[in-house]
C-alpha atoms as a PDB file:
ATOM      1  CA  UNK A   1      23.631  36.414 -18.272  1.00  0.00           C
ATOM      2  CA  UNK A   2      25.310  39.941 -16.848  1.00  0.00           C
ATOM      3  CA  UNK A   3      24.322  39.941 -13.232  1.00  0.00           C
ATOM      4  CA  UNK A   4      21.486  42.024 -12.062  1.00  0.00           C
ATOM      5  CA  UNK A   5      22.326  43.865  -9.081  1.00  0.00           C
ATOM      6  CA  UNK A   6      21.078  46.451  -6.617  1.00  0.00           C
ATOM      7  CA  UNK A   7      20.872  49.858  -8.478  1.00  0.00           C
ATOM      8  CA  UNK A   8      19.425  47.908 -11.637  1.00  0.00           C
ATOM      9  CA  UNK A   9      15.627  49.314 -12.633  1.00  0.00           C
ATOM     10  CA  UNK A  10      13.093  48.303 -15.414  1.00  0.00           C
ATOM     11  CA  UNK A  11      11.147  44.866 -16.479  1.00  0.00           C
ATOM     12  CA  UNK A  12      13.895  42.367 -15.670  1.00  0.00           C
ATOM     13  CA  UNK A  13      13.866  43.675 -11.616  1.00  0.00           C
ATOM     14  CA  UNK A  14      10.169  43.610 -11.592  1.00  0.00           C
ATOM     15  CA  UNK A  15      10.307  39.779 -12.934  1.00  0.00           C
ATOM     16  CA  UNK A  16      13.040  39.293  -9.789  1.00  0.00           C
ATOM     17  CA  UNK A  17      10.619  40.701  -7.165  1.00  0.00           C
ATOM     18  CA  UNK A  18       7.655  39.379  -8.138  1.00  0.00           C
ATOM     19  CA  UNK A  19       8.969  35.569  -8.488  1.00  0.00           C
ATOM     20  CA  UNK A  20      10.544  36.233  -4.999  1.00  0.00           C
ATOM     21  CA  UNK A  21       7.306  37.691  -3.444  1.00  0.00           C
ATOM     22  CA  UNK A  22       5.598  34.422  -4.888  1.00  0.00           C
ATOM     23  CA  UNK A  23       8.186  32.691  -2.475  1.00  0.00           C
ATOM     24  CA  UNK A  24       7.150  34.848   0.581  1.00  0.00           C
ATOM     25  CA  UNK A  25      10.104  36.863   0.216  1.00  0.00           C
ATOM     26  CA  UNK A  26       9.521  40.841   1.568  1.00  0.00           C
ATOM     27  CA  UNK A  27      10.009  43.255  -0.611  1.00  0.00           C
ATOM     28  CA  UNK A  28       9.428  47.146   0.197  1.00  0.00           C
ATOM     29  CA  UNK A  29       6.010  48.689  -1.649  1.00  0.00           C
ATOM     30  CA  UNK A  30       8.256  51.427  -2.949  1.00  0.00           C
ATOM     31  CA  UNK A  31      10.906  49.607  -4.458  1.00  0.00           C
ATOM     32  CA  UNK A  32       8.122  47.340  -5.903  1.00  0.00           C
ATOM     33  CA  UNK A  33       6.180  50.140  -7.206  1.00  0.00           C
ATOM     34  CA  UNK A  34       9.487  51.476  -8.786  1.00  0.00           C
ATOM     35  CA  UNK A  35      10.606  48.506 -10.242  1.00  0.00           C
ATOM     36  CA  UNK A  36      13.942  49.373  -8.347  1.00  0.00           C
ATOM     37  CA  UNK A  37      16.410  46.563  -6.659  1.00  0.00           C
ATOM     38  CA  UNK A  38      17.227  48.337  -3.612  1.00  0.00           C
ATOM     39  CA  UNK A  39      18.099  47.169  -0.176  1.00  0.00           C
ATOM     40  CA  UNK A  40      15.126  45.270   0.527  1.00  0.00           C
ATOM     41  CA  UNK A  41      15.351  43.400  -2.910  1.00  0.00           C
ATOM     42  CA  UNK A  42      18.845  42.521  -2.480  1.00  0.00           C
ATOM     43  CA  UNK A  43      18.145  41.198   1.241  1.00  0.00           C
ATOM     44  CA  UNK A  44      15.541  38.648  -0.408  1.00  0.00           C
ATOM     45  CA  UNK A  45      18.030  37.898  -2.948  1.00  0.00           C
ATOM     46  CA  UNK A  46      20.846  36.953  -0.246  1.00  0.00           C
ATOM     47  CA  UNK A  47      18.072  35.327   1.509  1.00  0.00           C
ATOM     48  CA  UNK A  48      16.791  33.043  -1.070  1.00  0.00           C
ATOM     49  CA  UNK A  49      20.402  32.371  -2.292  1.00  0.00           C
ATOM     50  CA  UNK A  50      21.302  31.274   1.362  1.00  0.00           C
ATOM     51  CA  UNK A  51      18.281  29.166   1.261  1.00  0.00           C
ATOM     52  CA  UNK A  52      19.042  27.509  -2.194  1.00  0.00           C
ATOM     53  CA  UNK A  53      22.466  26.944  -1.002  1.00  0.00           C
ATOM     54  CA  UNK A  54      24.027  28.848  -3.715  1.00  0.00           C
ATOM     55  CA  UNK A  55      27.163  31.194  -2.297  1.00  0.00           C
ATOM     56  CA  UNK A  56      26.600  34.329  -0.611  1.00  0.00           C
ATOM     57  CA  UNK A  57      25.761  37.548  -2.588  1.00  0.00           C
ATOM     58  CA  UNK A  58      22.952  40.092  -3.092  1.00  0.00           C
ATOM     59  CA  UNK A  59      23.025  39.842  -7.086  1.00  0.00           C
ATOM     60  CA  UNK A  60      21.432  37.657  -9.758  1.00  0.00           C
ATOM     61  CA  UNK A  61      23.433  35.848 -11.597  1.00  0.00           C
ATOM     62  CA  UNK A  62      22.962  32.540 -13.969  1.00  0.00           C
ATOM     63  CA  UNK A  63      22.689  30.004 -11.495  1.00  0.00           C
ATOM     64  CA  UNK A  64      21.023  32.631  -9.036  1.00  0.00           C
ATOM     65  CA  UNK A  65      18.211  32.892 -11.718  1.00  0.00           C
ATOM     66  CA  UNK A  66      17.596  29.162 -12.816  1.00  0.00           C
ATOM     67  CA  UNK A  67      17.111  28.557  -9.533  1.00  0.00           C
ATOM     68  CA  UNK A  68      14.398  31.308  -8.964  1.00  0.00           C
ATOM     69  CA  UNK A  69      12.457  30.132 -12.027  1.00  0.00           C
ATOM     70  CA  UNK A  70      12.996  26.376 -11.027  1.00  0.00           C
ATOM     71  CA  UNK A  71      11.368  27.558  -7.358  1.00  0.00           C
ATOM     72  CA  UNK A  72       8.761  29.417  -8.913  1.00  0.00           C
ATOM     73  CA  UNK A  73       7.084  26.407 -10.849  1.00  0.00           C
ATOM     74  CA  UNK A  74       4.156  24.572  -9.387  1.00  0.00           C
ATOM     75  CA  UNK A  75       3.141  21.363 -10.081  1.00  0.00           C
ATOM     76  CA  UNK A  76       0.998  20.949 -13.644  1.00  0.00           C
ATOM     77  CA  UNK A  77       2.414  24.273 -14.709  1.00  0.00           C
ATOM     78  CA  UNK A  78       3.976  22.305 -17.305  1.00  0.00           C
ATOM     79  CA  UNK A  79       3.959  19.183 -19.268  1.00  0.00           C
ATOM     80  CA  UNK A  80       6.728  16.899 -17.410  1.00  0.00           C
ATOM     81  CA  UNK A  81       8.631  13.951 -19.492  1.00  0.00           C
ATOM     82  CA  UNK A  82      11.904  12.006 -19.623  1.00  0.00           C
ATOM     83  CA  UNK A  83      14.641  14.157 -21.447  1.00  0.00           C
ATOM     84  CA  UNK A  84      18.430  15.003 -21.614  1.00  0.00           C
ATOM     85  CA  UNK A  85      18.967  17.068 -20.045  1.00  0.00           C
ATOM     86  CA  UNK A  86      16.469  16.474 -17.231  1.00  0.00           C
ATOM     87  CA  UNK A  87      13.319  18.817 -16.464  1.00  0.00           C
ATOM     88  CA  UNK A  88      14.106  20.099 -13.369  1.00  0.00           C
ATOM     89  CA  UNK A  89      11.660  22.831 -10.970  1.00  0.00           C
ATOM     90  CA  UNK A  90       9.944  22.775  -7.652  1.00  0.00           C
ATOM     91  CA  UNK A  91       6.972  21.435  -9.832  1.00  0.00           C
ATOM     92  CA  UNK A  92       8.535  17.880 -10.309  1.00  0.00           C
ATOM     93  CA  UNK A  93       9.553  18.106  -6.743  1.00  0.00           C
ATOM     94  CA  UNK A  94       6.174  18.564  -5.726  1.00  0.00           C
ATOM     95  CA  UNK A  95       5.090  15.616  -8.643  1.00  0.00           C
ATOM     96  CA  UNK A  96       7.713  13.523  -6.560  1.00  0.00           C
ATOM     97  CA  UNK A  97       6.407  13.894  -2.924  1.00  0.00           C
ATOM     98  CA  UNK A  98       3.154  12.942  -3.956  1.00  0.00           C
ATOM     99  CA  UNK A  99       3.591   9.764  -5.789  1.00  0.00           C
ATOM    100  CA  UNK A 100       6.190   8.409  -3.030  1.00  0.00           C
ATOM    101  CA  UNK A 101       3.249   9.306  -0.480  1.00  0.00           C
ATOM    102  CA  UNK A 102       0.706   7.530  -2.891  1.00  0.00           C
ATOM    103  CA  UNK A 103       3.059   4.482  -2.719  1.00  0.00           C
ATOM    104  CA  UNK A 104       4.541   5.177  -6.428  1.00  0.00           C
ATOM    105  CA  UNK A 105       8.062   4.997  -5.527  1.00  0.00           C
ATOM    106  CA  UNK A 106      10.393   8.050  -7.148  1.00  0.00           C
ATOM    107  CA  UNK A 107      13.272   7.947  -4.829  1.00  0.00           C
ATOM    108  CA  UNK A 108      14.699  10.062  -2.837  1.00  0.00           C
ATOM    109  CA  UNK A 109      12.980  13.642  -4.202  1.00  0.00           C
ATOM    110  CA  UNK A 110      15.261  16.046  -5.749  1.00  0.00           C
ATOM    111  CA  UNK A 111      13.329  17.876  -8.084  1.00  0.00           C
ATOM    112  CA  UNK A 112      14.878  15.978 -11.317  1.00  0.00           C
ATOM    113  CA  UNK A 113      12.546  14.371 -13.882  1.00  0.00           C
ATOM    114  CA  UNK A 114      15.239  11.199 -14.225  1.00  0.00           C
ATOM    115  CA  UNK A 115      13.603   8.012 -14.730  1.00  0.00           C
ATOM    116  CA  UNK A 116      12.958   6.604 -11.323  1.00  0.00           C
ATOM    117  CA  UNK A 117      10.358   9.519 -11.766  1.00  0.00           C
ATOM    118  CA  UNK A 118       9.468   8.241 -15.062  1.00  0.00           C
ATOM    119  CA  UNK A 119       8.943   5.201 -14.199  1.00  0.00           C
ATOM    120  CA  UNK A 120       6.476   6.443 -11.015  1.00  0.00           C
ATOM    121  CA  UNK A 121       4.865   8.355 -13.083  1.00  0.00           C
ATOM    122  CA  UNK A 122       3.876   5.410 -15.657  1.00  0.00           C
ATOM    123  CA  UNK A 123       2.925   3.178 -12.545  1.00  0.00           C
ATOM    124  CA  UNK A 124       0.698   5.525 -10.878  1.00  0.00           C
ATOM    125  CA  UNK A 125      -1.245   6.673 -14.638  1.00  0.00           C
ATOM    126  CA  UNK A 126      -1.496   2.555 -15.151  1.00  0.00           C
ATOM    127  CA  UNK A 127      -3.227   2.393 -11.685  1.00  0.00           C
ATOM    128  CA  UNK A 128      -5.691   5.234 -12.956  1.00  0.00           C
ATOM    129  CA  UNK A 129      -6.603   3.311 -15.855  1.00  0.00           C
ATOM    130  CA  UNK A 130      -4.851   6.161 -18.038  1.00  0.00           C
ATOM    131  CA  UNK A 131      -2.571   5.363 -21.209  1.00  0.00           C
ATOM    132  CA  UNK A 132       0.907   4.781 -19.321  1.00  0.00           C
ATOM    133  CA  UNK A 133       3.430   7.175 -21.142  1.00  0.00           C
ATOM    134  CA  UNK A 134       5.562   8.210 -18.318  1.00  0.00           C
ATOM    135  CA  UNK A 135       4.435  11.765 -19.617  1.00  0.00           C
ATOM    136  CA  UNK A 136       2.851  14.206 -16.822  1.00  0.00           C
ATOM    137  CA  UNK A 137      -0.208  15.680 -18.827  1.00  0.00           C
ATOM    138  CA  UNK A 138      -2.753  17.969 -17.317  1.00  0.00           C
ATOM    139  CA  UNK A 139      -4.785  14.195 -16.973  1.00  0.00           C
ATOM    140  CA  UNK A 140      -2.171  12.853 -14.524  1.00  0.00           C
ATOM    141  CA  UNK A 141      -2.224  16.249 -12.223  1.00  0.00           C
ATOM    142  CA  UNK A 142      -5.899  16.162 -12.140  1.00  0.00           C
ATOM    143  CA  UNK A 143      -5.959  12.559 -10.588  1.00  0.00           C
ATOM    144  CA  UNK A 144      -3.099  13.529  -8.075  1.00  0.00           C
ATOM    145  CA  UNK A 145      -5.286  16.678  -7.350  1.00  0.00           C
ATOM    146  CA  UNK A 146      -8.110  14.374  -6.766  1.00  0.00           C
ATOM    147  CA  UNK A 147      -6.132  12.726  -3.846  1.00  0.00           C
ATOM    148  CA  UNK A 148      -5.074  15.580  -2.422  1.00  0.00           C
ATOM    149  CA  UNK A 149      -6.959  14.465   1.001  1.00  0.00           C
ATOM    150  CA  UNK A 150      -4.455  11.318   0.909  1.00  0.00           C
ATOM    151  CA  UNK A 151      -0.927  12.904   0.521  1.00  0.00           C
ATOM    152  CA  UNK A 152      -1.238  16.636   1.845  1.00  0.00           C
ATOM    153  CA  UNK A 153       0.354  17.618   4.772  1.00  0.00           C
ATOM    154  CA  UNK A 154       1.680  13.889   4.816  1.00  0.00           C
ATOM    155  CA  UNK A 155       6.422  13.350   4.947  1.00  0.00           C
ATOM    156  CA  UNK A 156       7.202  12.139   1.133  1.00  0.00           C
ATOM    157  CA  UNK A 157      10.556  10.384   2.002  1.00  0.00           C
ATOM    158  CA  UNK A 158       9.023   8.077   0.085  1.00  0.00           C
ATOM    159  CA  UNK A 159       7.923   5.214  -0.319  1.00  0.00           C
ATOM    160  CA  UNK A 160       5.736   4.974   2.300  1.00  0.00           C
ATOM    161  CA  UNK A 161       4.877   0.869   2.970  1.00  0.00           C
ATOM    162  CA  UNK A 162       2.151  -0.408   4.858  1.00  0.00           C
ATOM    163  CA  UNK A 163       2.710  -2.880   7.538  1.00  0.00           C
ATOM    164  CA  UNK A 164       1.240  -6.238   7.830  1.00  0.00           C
ATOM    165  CA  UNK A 165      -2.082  -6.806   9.538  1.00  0.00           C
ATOM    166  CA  UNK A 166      -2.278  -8.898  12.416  1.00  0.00           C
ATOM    167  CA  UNK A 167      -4.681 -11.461  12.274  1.00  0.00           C
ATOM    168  CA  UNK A 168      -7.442  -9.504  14.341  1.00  0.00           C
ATOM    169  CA  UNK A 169      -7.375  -6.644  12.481  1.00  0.00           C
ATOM    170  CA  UNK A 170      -7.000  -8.282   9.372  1.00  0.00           C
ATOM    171  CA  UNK A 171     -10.752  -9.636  10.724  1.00  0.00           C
ATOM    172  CA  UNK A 172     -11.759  -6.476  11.662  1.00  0.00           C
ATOM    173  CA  UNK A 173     -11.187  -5.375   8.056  1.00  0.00           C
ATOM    174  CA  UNK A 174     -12.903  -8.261   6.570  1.00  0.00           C
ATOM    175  CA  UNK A 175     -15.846  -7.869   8.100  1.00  0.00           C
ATOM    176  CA  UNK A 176     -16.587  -4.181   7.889  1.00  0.00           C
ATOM    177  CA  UNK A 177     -15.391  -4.232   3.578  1.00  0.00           C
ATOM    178  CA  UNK A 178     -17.356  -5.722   0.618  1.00  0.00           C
ATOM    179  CA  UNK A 179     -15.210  -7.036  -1.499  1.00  0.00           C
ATOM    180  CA  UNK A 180     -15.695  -9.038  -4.882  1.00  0.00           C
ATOM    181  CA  UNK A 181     -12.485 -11.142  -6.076  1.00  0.00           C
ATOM    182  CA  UNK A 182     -12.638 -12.334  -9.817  1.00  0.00           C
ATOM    183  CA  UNK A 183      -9.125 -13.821 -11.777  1.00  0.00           C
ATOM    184  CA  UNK A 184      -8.886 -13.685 -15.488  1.00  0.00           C
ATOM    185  CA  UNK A 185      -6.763 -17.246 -16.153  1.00  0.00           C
ATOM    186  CA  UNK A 186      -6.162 -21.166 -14.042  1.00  0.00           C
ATOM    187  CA  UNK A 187      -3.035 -19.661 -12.131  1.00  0.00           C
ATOM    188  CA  UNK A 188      -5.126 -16.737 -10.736  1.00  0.00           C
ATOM    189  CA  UNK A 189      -8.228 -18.309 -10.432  1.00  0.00           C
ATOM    190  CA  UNK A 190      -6.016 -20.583  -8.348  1.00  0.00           C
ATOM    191  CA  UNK A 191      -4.579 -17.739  -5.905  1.00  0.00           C
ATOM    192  CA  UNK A 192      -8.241 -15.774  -6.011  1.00  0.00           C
ATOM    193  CA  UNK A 193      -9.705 -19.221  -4.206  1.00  0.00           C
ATOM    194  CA  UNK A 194      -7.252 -19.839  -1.434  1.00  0.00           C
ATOM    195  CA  UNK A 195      -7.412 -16.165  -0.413  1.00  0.00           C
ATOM    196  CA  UNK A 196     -11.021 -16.550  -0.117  1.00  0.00           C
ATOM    197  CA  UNK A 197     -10.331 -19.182   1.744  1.00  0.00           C
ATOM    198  CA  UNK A 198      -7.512 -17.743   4.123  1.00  0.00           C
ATOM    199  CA  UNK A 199     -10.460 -14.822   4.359  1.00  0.00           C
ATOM    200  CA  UNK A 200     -13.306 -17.065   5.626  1.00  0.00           C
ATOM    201  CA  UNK A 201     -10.817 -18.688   8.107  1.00  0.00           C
ATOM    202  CA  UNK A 202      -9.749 -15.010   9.294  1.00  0.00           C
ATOM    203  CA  UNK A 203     -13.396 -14.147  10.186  1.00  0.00           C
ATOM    204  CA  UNK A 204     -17.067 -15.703   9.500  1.00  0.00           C
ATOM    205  CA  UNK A 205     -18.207 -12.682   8.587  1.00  0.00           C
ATOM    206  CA  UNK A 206     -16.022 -11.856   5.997  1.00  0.00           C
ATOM    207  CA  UNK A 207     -17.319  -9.333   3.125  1.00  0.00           C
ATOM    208  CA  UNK A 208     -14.836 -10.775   0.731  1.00  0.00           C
ATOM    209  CA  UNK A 209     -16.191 -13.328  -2.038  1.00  0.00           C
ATOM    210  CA  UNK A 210     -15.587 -14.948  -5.558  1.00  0.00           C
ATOM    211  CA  UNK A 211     -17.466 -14.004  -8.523  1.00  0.00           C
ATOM    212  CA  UNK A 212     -17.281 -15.261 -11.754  1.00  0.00           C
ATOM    213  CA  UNK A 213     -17.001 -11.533 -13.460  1.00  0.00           C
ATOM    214  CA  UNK A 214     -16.374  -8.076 -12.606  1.00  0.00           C
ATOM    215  CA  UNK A 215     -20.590  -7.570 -14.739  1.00  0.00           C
ATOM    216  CA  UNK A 216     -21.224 -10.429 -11.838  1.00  0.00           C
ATOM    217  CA  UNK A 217     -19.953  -8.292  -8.835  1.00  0.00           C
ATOM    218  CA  UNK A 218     -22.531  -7.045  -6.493  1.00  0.00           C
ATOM    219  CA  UNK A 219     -23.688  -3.787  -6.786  1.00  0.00           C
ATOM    220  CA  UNK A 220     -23.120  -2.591  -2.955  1.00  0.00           C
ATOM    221  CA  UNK A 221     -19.309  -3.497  -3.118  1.00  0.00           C
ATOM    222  CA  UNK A 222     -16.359  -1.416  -1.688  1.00  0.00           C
ATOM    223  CA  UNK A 223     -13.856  -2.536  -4.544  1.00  0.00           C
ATOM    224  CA  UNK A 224     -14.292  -4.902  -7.104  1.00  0.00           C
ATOM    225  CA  UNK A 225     -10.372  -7.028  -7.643  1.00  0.00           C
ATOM    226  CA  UNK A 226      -9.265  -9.046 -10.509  1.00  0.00           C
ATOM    227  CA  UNK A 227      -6.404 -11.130 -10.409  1.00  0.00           C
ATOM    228  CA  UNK A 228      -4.544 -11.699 -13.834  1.00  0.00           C
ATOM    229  CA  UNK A 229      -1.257 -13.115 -15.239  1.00  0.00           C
ATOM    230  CA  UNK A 230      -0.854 -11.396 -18.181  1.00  0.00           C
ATOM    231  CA  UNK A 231      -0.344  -7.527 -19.399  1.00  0.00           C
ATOM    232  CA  UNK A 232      -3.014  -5.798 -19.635  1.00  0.00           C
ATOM    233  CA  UNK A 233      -4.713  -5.696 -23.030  1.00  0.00           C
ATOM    234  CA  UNK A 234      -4.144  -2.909 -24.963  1.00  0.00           C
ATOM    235  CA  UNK A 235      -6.673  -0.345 -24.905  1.00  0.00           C
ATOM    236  CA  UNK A 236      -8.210  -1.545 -21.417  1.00  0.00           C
ATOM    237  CA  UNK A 237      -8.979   1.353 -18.900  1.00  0.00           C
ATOM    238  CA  UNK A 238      -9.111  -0.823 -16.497  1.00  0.00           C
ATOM    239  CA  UNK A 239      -6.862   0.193 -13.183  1.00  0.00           C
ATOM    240  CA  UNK A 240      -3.826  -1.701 -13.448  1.00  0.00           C
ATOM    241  CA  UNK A 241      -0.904  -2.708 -10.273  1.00  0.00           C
ATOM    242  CA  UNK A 242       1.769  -4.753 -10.495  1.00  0.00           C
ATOM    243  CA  UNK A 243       1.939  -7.021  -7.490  1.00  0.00           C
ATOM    244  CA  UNK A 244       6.036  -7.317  -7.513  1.00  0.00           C
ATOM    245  CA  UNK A 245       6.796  -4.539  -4.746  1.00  0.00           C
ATOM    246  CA  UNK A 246       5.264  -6.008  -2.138  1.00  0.00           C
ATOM    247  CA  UNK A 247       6.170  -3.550   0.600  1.00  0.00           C
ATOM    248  CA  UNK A 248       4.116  -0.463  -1.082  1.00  0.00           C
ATOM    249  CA  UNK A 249       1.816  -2.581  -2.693  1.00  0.00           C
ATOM    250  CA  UNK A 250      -1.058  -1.719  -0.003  1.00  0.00           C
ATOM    251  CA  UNK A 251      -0.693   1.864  -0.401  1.00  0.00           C
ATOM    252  CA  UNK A 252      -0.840   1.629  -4.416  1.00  0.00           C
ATOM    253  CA  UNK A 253      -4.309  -0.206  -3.468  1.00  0.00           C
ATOM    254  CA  UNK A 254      -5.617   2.735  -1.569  1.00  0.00           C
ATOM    255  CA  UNK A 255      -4.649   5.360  -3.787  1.00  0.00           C
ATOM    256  CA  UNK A 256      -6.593   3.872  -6.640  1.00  0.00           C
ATOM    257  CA  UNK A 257      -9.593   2.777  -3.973  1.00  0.00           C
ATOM    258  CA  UNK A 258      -9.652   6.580  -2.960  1.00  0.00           C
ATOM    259  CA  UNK A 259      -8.910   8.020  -6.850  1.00  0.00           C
ATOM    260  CA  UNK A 260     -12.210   5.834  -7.904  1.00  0.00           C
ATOM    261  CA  UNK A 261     -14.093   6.873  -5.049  1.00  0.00           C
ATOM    262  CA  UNK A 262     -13.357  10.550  -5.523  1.00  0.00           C
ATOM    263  CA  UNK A 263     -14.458  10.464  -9.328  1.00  0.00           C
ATOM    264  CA  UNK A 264     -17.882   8.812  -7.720  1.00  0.00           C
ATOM    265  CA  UNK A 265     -17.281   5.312  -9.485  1.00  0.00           C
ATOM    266  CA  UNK A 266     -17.501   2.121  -8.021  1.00  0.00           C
ATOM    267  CA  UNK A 267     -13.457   0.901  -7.794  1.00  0.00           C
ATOM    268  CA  UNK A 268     -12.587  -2.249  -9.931  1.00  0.00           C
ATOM    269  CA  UNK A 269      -8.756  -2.634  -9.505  1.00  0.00           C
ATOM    270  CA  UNK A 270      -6.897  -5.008 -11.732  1.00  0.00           C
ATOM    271  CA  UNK A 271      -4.065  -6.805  -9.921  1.00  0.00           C
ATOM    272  CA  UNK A 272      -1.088  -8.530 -12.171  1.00  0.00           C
ATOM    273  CA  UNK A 273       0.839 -11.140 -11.038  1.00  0.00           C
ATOM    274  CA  UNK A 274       4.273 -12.416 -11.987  1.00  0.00           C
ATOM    275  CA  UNK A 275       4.724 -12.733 -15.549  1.00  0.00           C
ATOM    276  CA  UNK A 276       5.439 -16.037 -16.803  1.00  0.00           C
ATOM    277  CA  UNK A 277       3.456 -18.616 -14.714  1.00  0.00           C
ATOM    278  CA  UNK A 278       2.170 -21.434 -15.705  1.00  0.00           C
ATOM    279  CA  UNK A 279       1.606 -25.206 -14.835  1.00  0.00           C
ATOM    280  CA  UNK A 280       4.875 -26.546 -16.329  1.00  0.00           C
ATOM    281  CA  UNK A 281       6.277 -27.017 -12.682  1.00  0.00           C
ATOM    282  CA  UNK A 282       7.570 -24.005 -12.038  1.00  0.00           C
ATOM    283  CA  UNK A 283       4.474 -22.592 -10.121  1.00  0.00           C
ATOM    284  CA  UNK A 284       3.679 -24.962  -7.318  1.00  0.00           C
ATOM    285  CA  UNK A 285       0.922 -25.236  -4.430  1.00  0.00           C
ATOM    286  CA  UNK A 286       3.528 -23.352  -2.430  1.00  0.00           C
ATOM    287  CA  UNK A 287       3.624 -20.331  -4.721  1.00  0.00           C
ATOM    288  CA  UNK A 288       0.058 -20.214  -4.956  1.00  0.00           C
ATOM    289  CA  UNK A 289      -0.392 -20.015  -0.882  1.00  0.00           C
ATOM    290  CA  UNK A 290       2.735 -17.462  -1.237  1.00  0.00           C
ATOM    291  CA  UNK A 291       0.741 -15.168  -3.702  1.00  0.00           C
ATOM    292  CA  UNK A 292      -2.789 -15.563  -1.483  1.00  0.00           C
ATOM    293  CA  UNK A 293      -1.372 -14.456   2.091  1.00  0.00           C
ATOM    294  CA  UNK A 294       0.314 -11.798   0.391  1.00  0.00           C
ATOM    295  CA  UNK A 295      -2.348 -10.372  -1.441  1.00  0.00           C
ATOM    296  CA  UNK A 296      -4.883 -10.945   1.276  1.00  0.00           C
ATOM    297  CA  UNK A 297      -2.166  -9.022   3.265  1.00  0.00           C
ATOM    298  CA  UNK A 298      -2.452  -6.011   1.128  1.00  0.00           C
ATOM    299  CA  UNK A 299      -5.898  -5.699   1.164  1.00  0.00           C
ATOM    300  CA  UNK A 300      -6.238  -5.483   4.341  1.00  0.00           C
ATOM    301  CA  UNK A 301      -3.666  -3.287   4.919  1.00  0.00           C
ATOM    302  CA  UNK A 302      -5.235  -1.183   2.612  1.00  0.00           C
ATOM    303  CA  UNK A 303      -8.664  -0.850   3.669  1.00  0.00           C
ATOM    304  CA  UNK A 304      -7.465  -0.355   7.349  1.00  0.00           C
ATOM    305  CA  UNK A 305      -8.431   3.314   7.903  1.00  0.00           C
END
């Protein structure tokens, strides 16, 4: 594009100052009300350049401009998907300090829609009990929206893990959360048991208990777990996290406690272990304990608020 510069009037300098008054860049009323880039439309130029690291000047020029629109994008503007070449825009920057707050790990944020982002994105709709596409509809903003209370004002560095409970606040959990545990298959069944075991050692009073169905669970409960071995069925709505990064797993658990609770439903959270185990020796008593201290872990990091 020819560069627009101070002197230039009409439409395309009234585009300029109102995408960099969006920004909080001051403009003068007159030159505003004239559609004119004078002095005080070239300063906010030169200052938003400076601030978008792009070389010093008081002109718009190609890369001057992408970067304006790209800054003036907010998040569920737009429909946001894997492509070459990548999206790009403050709005999946936004999209990416949210899900590494809400435990869905993008990376480092940088306002690219590669496929770390992607693959966030499918996690955290899987966890909502929406159809996993990796595609940012107006469905997936809505849920972030609806957990706005958990990642505003919050660093998105991302991820953001949960440490591990110590044994008396693990109790201290237990006893003050209802929780139902139900497992799909022998292997989970297996690992559901010894954590309600490892929970009635932790504390006598513990809320957590076995049921033989999520229909079964009582009424009153906090959050209703399964435990399963296997992919989730196609077509199920049911909230869906995969159990293999252990370090953000806790936080993944609270978003989709809090994402339930905000849509005034009773959470039921699907858990999925490993693929691939089975009795044919290569899941032992060992594993099983593994899984259960983990998992029990998790919970109660999660519920510790």
């Amino acid at each position: 594009m020819e560069p627009i510069r101070e002197g230039a009037v009409g439409a395309a300098v009234e585009d300029i100052q109102e995408r960099l008054a969006s920004l909080g860049y001051k403009i003068d009323a007159g030159e505003l009300g004239e559609k004119s880039f004078g002095p005080s439309t070239a300063t906010a130029v030169g200052r938003f350049r400076i601030d978008q690291d792009i070389p010093l000047g008081s002109e718009v020029d190609g890369a001057t401009w992408s970067a304006l629109v790209d800054a003036c994008y907010k998040m569920g503007d737009r429909t946001l998907y894997l492509r070459l070449p990548n999206l790009h825009g403050n709005d999946v920057l936004e999209l990416q300090k949210c899900l590494n707050i809400l435990g869905f790990s993008c990376g480092k944020p940088d306002g690219c829609y590669g496929v770390y982002t992607e693959a966030a994105v499918k996690q955290f709709q899987e966890s909502q009990g929406m159809l996993a596409d990796g595609m940012a509809f107006p469905d997936t903003f809505d849920a972030i929206e609806r957990l706005h209370h958990v990642w505003a004002g919050k660093p998105a560095a991302g991820p953001h893990p949960m440490g591990g409970m110590g044994f008396a606040r693990a109790a201290g959990v237990l006893e003050s959360v209802q929780i139902s545990l139900t497992a799909e298959d022998p292997i989970s069944r297996n690992v559901a048991g010894r954590i309600w075991n490892l929970a009635s050692a932790t504390s006598e009073k513990s809320g957590l208990d076995i049921v033989e169905s999520v229909a079964s669970a009582r009424p009153d409960d906090d959050v209703v777990i399964v435990l399963g071995t296997t992919d989730l069925p196609e077509g199920s709505k049911l909230a869906n996290l995969a159990t293999d990064d252990v370090e953000t797993l806790p936080q993944r658990l609270r978003t989709t406690v809090e994402s339930a609770r905000a849509s005034g439903v009773r959470p039921v959270v699907r858990l999925e272990l490993p693929h691939g185990l089975s009795y044919d020796g290569t899941f032992t008593v060992s594993d099983a304990q593994t899984f259960a201290v983990m998992l029990l872990d998790a919970i109660c990091s999660a519920f510790n608020l």
